[in-house]
PDB file of N, CA and C in Angstrom:
ATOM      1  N   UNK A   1     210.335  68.364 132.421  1.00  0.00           N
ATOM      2  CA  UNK A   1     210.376  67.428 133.541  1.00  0.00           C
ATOM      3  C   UNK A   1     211.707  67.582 134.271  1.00  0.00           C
ATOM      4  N   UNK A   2     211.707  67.828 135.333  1.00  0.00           N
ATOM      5  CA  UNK A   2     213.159  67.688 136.360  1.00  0.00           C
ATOM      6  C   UNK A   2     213.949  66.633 135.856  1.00  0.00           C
ATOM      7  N   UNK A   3     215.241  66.842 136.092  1.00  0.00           N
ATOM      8  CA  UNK A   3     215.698  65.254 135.468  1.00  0.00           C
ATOM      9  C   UNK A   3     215.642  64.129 136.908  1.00  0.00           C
ATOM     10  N   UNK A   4     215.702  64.949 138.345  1.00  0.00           N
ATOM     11  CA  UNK A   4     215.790  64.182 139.043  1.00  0.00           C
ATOM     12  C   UNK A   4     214.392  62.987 138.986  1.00  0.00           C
ATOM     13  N   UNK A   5     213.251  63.743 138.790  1.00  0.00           N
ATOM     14  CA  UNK A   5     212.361  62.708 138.286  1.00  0.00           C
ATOM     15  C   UNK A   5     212.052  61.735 137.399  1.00  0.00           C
ATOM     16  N   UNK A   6     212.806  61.744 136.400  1.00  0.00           N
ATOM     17  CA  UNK A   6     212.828  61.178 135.458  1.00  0.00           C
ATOM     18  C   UNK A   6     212.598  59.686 136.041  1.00  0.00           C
ATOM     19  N   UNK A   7     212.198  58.329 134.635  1.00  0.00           N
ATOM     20  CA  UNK A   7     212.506  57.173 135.722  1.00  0.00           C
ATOM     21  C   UNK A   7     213.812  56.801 135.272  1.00  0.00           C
ATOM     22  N   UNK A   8     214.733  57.310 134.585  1.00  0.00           N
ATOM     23  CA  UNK A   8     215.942  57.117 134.204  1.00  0.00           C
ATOM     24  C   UNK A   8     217.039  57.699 135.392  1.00  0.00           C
ATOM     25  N   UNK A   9     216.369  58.923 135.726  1.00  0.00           N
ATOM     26  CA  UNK A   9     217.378  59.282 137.011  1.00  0.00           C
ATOM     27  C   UNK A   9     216.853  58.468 138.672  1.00  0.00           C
ATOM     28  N   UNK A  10     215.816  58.223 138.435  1.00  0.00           N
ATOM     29  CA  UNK A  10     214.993  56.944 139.731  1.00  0.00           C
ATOM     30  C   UNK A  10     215.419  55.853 139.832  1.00  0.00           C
ATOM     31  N   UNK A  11     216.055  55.257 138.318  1.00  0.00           N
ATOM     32  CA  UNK A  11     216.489  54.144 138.280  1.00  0.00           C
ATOM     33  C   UNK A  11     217.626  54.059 139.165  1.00  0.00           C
ATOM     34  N   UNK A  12     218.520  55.135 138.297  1.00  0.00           N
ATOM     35  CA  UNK A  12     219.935  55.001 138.321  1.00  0.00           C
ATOM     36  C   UNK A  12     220.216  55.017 140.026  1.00  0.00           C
ATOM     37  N   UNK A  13     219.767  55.886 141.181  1.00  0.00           N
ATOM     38  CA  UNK A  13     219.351  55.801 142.075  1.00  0.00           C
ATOM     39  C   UNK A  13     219.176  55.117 142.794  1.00  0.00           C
ATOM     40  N   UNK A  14     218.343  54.119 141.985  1.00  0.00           N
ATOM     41  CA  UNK A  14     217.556  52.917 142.749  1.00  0.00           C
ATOM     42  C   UNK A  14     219.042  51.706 142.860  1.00  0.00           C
ATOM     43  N   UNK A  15     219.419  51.908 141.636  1.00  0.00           N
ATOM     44  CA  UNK A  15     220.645  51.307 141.047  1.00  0.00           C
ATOM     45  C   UNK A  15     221.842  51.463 142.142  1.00  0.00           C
ATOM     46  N   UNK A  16     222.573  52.640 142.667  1.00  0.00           N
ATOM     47  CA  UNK A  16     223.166  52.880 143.373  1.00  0.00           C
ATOM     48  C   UNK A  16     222.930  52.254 145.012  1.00  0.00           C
ATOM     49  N   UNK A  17     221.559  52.287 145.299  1.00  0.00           N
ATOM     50  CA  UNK A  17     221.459  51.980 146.973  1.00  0.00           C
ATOM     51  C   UNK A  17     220.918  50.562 146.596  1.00  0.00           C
ATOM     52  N   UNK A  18     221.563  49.962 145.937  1.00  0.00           N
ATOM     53  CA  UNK A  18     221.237  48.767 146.138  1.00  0.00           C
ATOM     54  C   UNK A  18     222.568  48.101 145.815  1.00  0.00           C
ATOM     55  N   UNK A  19     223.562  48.623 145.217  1.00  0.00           N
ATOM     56  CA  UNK A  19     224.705  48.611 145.244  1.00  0.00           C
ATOM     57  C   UNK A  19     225.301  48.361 146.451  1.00  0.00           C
ATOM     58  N   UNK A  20     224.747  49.650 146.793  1.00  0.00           N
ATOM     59  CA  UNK A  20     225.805  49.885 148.024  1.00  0.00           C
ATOM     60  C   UNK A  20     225.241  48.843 149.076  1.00  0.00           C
ATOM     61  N   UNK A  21     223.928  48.885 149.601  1.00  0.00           N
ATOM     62  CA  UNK A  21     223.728  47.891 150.002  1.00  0.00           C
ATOM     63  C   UNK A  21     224.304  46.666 150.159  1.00  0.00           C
ATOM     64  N   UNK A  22     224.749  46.113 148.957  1.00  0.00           N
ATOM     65  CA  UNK A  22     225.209  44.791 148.704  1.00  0.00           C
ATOM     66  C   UNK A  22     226.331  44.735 148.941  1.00  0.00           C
ATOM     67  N   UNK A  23     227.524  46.047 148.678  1.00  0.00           N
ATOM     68  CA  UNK A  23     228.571  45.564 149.347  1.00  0.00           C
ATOM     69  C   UNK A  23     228.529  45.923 151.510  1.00  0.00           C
ATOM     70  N   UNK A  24     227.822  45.229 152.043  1.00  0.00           N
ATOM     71  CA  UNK A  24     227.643  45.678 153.133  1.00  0.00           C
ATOM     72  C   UNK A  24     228.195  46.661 154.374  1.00  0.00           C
ATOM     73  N   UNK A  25     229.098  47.626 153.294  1.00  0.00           N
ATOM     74  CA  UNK A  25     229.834  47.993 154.225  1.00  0.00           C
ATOM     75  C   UNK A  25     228.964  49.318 154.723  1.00  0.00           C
ATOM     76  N   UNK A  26     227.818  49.442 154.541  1.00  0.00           N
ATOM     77  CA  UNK A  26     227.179  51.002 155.196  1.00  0.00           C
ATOM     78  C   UNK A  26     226.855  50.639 156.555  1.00  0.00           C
ATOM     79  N   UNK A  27     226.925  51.967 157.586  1.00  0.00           N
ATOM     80  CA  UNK A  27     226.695  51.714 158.720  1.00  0.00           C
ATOM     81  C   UNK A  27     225.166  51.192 158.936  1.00  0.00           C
ATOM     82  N   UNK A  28     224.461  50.316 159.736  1.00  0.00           N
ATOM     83  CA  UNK A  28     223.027  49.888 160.082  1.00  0.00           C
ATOM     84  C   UNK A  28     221.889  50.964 159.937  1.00  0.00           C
ATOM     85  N   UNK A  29     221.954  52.179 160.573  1.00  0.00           N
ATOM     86  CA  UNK A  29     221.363  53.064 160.346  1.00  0.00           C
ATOM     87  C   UNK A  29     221.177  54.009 158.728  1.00  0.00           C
ATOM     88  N   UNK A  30     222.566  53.948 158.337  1.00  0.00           N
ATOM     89  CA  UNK A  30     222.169  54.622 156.949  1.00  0.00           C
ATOM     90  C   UNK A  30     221.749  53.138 155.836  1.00  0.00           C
ATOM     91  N   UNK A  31     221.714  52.161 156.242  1.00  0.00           N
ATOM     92  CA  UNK A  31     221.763  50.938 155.662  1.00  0.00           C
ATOM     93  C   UNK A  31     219.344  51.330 155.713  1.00  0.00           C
ATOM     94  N   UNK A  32     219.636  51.211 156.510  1.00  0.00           N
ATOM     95  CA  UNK A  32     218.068  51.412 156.607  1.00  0.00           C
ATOM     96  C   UNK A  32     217.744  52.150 156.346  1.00  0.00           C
ATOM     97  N   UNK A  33     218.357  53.566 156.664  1.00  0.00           N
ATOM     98  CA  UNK A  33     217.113  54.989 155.448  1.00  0.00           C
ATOM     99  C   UNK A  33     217.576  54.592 153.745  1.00  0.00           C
ATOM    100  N   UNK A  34     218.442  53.896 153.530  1.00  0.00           N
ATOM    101  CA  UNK A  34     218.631  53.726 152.027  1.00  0.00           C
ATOM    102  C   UNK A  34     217.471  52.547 152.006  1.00  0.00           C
ATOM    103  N   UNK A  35     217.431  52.037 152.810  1.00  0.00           N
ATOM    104  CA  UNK A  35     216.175  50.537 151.973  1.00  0.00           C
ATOM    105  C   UNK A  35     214.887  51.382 152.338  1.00  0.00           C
ATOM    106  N   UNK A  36     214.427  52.414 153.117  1.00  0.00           N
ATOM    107  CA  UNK A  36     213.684  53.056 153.243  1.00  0.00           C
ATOM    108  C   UNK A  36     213.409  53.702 151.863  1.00  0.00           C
ATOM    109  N   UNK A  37     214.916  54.450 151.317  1.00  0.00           N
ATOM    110  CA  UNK A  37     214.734  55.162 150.031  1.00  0.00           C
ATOM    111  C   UNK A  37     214.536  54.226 148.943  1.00  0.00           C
ATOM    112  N   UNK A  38     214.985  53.417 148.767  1.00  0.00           N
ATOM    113  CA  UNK A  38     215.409  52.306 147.896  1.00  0.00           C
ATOM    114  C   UNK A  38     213.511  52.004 147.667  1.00  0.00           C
ATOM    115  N   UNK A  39     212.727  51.271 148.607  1.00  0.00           N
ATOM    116  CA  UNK A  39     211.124  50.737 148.378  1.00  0.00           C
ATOM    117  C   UNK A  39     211.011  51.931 147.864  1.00  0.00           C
ATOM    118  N   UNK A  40     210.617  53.207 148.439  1.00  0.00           N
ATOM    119  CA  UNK A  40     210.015  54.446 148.240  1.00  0.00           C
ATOM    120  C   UNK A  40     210.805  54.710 146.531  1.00  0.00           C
ATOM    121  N   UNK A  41     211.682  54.365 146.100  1.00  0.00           N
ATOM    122  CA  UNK A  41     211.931  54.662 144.537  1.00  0.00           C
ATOM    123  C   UNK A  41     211.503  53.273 143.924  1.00  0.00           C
ATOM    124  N   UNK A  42     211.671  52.218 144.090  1.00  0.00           N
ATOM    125  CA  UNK A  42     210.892  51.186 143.433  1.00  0.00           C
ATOM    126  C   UNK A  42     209.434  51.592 143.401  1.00  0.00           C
ATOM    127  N   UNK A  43     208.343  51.793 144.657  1.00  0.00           N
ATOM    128  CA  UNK A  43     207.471  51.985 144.147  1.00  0.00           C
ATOM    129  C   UNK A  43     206.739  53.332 143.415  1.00  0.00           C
ATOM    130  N   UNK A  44     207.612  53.911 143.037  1.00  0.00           N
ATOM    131  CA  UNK A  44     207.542  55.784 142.344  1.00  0.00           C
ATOM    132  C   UNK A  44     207.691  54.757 140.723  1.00  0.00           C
ATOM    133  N   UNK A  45     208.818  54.059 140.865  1.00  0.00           N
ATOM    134  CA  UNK A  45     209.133  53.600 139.120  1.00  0.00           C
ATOM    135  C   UNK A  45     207.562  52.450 138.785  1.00  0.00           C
ATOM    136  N   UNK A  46     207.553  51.557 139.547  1.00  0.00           N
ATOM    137  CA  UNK A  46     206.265  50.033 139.348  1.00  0.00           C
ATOM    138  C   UNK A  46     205.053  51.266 138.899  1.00  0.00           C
ATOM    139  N   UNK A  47     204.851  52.827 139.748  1.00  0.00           N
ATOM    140  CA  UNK A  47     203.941  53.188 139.118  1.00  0.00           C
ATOM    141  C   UNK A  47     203.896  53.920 137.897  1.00  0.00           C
ATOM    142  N   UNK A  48     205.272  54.423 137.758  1.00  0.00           N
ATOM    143  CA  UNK A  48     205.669  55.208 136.129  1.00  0.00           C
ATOM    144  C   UNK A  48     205.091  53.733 135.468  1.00  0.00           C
ATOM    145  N   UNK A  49     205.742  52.892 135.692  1.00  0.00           N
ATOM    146  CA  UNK A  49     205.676  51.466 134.371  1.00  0.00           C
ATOM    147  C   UNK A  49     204.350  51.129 134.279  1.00  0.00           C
ATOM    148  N   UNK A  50     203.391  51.103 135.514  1.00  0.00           N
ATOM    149  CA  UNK A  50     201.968  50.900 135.092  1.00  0.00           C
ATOM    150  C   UNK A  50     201.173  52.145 134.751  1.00  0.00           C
ATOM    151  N   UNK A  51     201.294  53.251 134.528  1.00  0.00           N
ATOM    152  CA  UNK A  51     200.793  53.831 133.640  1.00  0.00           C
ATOM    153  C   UNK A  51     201.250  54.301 132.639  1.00  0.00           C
ATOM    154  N   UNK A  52     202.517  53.877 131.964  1.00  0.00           N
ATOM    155  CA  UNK A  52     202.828  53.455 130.662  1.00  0.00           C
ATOM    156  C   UNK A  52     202.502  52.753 130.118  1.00  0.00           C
ATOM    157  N   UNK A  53     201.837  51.653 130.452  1.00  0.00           N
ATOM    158  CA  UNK A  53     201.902  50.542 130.526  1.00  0.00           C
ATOM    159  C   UNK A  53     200.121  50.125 129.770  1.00  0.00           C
ATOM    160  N   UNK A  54     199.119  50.995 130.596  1.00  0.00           N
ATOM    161  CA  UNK A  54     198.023  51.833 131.120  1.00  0.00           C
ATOM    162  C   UNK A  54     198.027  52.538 129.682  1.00  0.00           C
ATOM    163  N   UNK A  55     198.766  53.519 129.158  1.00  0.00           N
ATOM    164  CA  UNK A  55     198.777  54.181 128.376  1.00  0.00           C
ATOM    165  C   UNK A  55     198.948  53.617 126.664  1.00  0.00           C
ATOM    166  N   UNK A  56     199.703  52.751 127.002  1.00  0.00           N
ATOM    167  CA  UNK A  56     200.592  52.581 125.548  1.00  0.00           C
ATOM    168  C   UNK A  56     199.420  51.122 125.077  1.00  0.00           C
ATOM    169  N   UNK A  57     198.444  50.886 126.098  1.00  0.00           N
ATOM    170  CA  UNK A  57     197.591  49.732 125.743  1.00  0.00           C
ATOM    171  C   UNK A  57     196.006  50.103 124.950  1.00  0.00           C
ATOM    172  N   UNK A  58     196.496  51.701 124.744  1.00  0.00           N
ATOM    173  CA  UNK A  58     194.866  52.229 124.196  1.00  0.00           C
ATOM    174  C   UNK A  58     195.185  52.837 123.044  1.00  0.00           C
ATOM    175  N   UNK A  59     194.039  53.129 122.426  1.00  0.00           N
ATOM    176  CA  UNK A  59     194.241  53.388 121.050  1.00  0.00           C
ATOM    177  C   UNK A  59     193.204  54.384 120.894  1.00  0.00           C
ATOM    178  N   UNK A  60     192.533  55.414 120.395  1.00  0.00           N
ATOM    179  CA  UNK A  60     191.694  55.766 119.739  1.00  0.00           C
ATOM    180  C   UNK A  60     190.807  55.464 118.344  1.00  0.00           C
ATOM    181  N   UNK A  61     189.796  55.376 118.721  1.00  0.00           N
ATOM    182  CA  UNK A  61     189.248  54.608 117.698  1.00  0.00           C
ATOM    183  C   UNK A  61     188.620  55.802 116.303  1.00  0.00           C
ATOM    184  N   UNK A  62     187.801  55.705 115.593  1.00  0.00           N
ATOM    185  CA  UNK A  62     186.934  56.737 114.040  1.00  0.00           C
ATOM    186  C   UNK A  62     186.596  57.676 114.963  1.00  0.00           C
ATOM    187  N   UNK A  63     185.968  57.083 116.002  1.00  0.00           N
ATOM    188  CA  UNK A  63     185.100  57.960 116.546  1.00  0.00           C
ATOM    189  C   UNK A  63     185.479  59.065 117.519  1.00  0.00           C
ATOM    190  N   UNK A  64     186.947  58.787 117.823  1.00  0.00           N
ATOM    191  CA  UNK A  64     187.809  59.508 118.696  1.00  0.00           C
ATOM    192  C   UNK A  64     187.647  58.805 120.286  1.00  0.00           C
ATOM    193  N   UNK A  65     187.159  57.824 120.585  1.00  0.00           N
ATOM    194  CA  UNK A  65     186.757  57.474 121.701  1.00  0.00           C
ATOM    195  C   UNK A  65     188.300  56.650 122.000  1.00  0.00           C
ATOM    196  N   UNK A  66     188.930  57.002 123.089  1.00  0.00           N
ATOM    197  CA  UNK A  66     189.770  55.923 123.661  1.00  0.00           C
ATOM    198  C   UNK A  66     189.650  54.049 123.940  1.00  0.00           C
ATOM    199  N   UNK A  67     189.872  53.423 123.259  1.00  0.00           N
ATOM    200  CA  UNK A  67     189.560  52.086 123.478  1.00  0.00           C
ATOM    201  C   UNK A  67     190.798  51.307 123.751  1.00  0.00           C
ATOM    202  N   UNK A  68     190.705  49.836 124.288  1.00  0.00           N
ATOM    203  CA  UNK A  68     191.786  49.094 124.514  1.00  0.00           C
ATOM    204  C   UNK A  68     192.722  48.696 123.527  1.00  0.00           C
ATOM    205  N   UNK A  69     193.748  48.238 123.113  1.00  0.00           N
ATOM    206  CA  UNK A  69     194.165  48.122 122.244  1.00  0.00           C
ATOM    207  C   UNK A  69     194.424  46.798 122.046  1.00  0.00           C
ATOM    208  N   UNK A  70     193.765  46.128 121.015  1.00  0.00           N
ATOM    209  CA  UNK A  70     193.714  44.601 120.715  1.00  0.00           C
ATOM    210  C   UNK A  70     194.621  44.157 119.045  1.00  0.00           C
ATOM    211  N   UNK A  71     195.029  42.948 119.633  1.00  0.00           N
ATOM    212  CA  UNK A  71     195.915  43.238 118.212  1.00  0.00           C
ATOM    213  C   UNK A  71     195.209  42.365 117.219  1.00  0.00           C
ATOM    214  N   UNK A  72     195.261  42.165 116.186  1.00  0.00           N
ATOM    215  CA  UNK A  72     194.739  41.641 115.216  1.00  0.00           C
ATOM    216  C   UNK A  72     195.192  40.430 114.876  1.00  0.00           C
ATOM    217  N   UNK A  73     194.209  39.259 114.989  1.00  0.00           N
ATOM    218  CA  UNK A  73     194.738  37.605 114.839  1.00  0.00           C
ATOM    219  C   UNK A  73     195.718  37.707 113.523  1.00  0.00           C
ATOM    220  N   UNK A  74     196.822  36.803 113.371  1.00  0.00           N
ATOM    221  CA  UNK A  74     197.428  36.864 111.891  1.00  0.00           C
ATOM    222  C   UNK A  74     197.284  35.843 111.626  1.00  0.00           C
ATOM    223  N   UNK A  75     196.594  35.573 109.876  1.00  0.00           N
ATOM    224  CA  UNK A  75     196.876  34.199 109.903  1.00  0.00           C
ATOM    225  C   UNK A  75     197.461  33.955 108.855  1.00  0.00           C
ATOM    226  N   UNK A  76     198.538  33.205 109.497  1.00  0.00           N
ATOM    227  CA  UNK A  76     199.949  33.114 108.769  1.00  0.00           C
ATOM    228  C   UNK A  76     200.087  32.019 108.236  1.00  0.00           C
TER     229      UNK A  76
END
C-alpha cells in the first residue's frame, strides 16, 4: 500500500489543514482549496472506517458462508 494512502498518512493530513486552518493566518484562496482538500480526505477516511467497520462485523460460519457477527448473550 502507498504510505500516502494509508488512513494514518490521510489522517495526519487531515490533521495538518485543519490546523492550519485554525490558526487563520492562510491566505482566503489557499484557505479554501485546503477545506476543499480537507472534506475530500475526511470523506476518503468515513469510507476506510465504514468498510472496516463492514468488515470486522462478519464472521464465517461451518459452512464457510460469510455471516453477521452477533455476540453471544452472557449470563453473568
Amino acid at each position: 500500500m502507498n504510505e500516502e494512502n494509508t488512513f494514518e498518512a490521510q489522517m495526519d493530513e487531515l490533521e495538518k489543514i485543519v490546523t492550519q486552518l485554525e490558526r487563520g493566518d492562510v491566505p482566503l484562496e489557499q484557505a479554501l482549496e485546503q477545506f476543499k482538500q480537507g472534506v475530500a480526505l475526511s470523506n476518503q477516511l468515513q469510507k476506510k472506517l465504514a468498510e472496516a467497520e463492514h468488515t470486522l462485523t462478519k464472521v464465517i460460519n461451518d459452512q464457510g458462508d460469510e455471516v453477521p457477527y452477533e455476540r453471544a448473550e452472557s449470563n453473568d
